[in-house]
Protein backbone atom coordinates (compact mmCIF):
# COMPACT_ATOMS: atom_id res chain seq x y z
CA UNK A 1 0.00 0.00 0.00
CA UNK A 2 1.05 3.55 -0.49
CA UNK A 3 3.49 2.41 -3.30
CA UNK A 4 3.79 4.12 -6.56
CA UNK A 5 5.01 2.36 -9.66
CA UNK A 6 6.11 4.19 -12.71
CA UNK A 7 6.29 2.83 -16.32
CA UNK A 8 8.23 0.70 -18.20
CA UNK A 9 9.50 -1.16 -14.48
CA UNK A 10 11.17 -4.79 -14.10
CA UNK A 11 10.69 -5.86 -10.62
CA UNK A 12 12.16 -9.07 -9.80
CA UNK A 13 9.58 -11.82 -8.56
CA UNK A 14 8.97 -12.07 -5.08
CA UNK A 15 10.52 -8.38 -4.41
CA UNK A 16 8.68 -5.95 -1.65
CA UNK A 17 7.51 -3.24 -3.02
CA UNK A 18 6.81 0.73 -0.87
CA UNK A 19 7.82 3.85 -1.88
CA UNK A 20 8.67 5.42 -4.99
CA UNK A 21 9.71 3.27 -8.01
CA UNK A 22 11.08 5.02 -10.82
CA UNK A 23 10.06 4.52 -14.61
CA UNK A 24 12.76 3.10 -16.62
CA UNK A 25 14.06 1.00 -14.20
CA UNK A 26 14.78 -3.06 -12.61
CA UNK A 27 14.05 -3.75 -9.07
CA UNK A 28 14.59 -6.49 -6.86
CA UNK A 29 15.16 -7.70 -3.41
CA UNK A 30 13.21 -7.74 -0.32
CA UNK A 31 13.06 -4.55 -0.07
CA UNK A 32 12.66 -3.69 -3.28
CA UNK A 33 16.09 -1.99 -4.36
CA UNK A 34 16.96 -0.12 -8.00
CA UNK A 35 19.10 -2.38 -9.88
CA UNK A 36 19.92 -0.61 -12.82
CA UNK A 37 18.21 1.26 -15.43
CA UNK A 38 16.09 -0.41 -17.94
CA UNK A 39 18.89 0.67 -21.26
CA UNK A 40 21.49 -0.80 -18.93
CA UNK A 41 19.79 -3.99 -18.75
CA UNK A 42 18.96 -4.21 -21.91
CA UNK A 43 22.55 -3.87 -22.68
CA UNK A 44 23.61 -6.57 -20.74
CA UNK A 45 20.88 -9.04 -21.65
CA UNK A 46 22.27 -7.89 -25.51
CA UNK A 47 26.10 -8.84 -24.51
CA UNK A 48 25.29 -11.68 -22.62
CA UNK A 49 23.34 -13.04 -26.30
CA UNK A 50 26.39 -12.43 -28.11
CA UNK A 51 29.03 -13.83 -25.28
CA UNK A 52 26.76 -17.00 -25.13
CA UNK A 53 26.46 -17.47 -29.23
CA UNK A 54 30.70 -17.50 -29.00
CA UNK A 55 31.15 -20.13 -26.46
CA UNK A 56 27.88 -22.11 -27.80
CA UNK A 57 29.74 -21.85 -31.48
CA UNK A 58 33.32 -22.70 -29.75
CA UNK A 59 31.79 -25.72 -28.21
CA UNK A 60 30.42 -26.73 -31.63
CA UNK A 61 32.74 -26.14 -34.04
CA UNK A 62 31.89 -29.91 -35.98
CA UNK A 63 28.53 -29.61 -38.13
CA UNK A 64 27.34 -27.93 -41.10
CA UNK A 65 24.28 -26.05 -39.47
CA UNK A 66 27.20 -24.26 -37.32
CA UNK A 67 28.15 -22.34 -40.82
CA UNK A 68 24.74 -20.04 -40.53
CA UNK A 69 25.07 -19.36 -37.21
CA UNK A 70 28.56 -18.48 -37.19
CA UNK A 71 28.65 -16.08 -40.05
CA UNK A 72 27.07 -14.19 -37.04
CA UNK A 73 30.19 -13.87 -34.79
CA UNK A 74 33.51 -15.15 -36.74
CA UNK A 75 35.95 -12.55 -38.57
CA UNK A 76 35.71 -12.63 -42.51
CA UNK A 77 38.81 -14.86 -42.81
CA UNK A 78 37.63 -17.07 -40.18
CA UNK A 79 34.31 -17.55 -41.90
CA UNK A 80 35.94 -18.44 -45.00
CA UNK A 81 38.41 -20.76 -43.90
CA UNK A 82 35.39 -22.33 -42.15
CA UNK A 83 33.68 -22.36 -45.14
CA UNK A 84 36.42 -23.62 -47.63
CA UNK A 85 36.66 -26.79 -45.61
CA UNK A 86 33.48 -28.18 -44.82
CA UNK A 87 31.11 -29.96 -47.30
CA UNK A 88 27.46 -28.25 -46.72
CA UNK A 89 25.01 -30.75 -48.06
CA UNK A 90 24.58 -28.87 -51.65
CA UNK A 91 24.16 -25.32 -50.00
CA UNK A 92 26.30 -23.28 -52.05
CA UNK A 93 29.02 -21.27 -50.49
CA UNK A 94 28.88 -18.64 -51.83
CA UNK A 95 25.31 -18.11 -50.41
CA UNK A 96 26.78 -18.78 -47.05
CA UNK A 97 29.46 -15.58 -47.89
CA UNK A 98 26.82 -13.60 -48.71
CA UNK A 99 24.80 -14.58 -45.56
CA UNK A 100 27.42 -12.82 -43.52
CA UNK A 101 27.82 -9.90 -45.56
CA UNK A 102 23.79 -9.33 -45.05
CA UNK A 103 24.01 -10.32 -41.58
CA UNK A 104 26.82 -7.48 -40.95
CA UNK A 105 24.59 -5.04 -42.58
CA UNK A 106 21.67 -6.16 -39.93
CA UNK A 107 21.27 -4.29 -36.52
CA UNK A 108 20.64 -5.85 -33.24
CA UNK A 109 16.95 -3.85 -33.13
CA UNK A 110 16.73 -5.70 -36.86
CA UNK A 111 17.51 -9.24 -35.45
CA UNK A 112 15.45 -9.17 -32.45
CA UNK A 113 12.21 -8.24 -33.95
């Protein structure tokens, strides 16, 4: 009672709530205590994607599906040698190339949606 919630608010389950929470923002804890902004966590949920693709893709480096999903996060001469010396079931490589020049070209906002 006697709490006021603003917008756009995380609070983490099982977190008491009073007082003033600010818009914007992640809670948590018992009591309820700012976290971090809302930007800031969505920055780290956004690193913590792309930290867990690279050790998922280190961990599977054997496989043809790997090729579309590493085009993601592998250097252009890393990609290629990739590439040049794996058979992809008829896929042609070139296609593969060109998937990681287009996914370069796509944004995070892009990806997400």
């Amino acid at each position: 009672m006697g709490a006021h919630i603003g917008d756009n608010v995380i609070i983490g389950a099982g977190s008491v709530v009073s007082g003033n929470i600010e818009s914007d923002s992640v809670y948590a804890g018992n009591p309820a205590r700012k976290v971090c902004s809302l930007d800031a966590f969505y920055e780290k949920l956004k690193s913590d994607f792309i930290n867990s693709a690279k050790i998922y893709a280190s961990k599977v480096n054997s496989g043809n599906e790997m090729g579309l999903y590493r085009c993601l996060i592998d250097s252009d001469s890393e990609f290629d040698e990739f590439i040049d010396n794996r058979s992809f079931n008829g896929i042609n490589k070139s296609c593969l190339k060109a998937a990681k020049r287009r996914a370069e070209r796509i944004s995070f906002e892009e990806l997400k949606s």
